[in-house]
C-alpha atoms as a PDB file:
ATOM      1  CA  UNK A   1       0.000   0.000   0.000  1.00  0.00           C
ATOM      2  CA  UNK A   2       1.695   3.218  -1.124  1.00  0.00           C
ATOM      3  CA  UNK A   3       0.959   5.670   1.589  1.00  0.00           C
ATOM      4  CA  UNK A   4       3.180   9.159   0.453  1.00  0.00           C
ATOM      5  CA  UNK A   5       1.400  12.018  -1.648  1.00  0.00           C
ATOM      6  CA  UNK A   6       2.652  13.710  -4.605  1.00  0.00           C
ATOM      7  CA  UNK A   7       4.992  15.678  -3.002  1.00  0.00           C
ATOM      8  CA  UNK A   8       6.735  13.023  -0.661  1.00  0.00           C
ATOM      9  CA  UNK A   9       5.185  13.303   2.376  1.00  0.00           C
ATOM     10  CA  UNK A  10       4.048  10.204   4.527  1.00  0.00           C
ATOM     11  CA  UNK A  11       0.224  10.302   5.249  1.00  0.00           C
ATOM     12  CA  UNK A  12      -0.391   6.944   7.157  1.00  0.00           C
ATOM     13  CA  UNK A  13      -4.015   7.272   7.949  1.00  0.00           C
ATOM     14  CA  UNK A  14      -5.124   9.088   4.545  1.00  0.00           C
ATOM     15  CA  UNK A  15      -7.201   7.025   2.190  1.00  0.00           C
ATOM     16  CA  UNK A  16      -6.925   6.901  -1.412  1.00  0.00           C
ATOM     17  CA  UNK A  17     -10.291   9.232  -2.867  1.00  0.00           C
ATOM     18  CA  UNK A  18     -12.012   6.260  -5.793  1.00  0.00           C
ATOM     19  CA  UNK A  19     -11.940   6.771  -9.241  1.00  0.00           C
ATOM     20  CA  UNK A  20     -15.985   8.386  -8.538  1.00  0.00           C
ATOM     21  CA  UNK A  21     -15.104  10.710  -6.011  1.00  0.00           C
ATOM     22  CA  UNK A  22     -12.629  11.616  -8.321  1.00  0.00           C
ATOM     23  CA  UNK A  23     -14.952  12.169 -11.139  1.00  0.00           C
ATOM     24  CA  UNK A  24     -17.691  13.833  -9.172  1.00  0.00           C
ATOM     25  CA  UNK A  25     -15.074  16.437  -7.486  1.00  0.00           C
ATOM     26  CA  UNK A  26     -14.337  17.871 -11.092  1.00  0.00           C
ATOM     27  CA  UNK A  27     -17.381  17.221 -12.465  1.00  0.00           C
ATOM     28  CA  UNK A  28     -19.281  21.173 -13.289  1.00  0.00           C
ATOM     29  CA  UNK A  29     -22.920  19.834 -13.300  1.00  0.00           C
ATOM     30  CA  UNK A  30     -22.811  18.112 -10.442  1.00  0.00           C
ATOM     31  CA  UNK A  31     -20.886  20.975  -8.302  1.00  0.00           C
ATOM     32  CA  UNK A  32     -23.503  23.157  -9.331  1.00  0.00           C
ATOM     33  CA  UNK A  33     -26.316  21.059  -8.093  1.00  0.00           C
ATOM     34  CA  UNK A  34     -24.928  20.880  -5.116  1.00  0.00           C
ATOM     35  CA  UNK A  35     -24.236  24.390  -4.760  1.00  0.00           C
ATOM     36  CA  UNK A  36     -27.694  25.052  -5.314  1.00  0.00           C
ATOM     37  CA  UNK A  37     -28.941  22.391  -2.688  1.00  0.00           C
ATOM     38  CA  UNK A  38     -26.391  23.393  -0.524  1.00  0.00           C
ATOM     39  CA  UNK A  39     -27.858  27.458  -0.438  1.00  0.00           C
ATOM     40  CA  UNK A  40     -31.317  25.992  -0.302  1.00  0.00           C
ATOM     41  CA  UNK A  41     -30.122  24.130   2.586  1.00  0.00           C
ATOM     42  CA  UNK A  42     -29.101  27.168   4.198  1.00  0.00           C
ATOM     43  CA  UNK A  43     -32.067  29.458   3.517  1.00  0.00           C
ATOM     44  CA  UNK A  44     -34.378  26.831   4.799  1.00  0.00           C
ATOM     45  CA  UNK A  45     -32.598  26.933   7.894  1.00  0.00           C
ATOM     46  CA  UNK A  46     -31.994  31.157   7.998  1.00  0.00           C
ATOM     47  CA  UNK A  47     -35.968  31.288   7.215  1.00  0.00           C
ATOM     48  CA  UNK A  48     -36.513  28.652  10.393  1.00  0.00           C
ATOM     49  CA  UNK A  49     -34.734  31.415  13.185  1.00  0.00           C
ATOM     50  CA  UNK A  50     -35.945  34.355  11.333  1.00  0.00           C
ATOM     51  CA  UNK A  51     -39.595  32.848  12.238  1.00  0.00           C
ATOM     52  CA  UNK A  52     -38.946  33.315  15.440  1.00  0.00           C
ATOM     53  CA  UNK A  53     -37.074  36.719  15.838  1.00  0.00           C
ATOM     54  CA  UNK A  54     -40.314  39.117  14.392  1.00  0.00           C
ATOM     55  CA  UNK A  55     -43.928  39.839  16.011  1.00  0.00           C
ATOM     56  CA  UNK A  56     -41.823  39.504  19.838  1.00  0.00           C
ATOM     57  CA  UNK A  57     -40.555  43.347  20.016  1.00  0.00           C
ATOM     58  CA  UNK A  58     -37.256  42.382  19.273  1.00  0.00           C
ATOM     59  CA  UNK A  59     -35.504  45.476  17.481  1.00  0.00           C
ATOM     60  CA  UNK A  60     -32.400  43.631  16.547  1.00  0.00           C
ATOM     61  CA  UNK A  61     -29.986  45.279  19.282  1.00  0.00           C
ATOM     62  CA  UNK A  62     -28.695  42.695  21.719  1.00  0.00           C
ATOM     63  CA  UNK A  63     -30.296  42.827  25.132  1.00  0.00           C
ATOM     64  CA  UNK A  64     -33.244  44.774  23.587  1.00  0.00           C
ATOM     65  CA  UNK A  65     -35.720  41.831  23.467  1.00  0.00           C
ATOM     66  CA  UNK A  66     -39.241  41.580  25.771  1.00  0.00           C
ATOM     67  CA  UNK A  67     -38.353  41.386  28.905  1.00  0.00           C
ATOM     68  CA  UNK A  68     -35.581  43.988  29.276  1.00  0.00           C
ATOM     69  CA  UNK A  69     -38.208  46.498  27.329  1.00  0.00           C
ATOM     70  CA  UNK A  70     -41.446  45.465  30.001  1.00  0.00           C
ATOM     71  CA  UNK A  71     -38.552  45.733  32.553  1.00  0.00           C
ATOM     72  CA  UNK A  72     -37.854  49.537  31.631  1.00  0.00           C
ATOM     73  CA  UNK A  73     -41.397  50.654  31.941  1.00  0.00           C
ATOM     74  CA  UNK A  74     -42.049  48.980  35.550  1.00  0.00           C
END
């Protein structure tokens, strides 16, 4: 089993990537399909906390949220 890269170095634990990972890794189509599944991915989840933040008198400034605003007026 020939464990050293390209440039010498020994990488014991390393594996070897398969001739598919290979392919798929320079392969346009499929980097931009997951791209785009990636970013839907990750509006999904920005949309999920933003449902939270409105309609509870947050006003985006840290510490500024409910209680510390019902706390002000007592």
């Amino acid at each position: 089993m020939n464990t050293q890269s390209r440039n010498g170095q020994d990488w014991p634990g390393a594996t070897t990537p398969t001739r598919g990972t290979l392919f798929l890794r320079t392969f346009l189509p499929w980097q931009i399909c997951r791209f785009i599944w990636i970013n839907l991915k990750m509006m999904r989840i920005i949309a999920r906390s933003h449902r939270g933040m409105h309609g509870q008198g947050m006003t985006g400034r840290a510490g500024a949220g409910p209680d510390r605003a019902q706390a002000a007026h007592n």
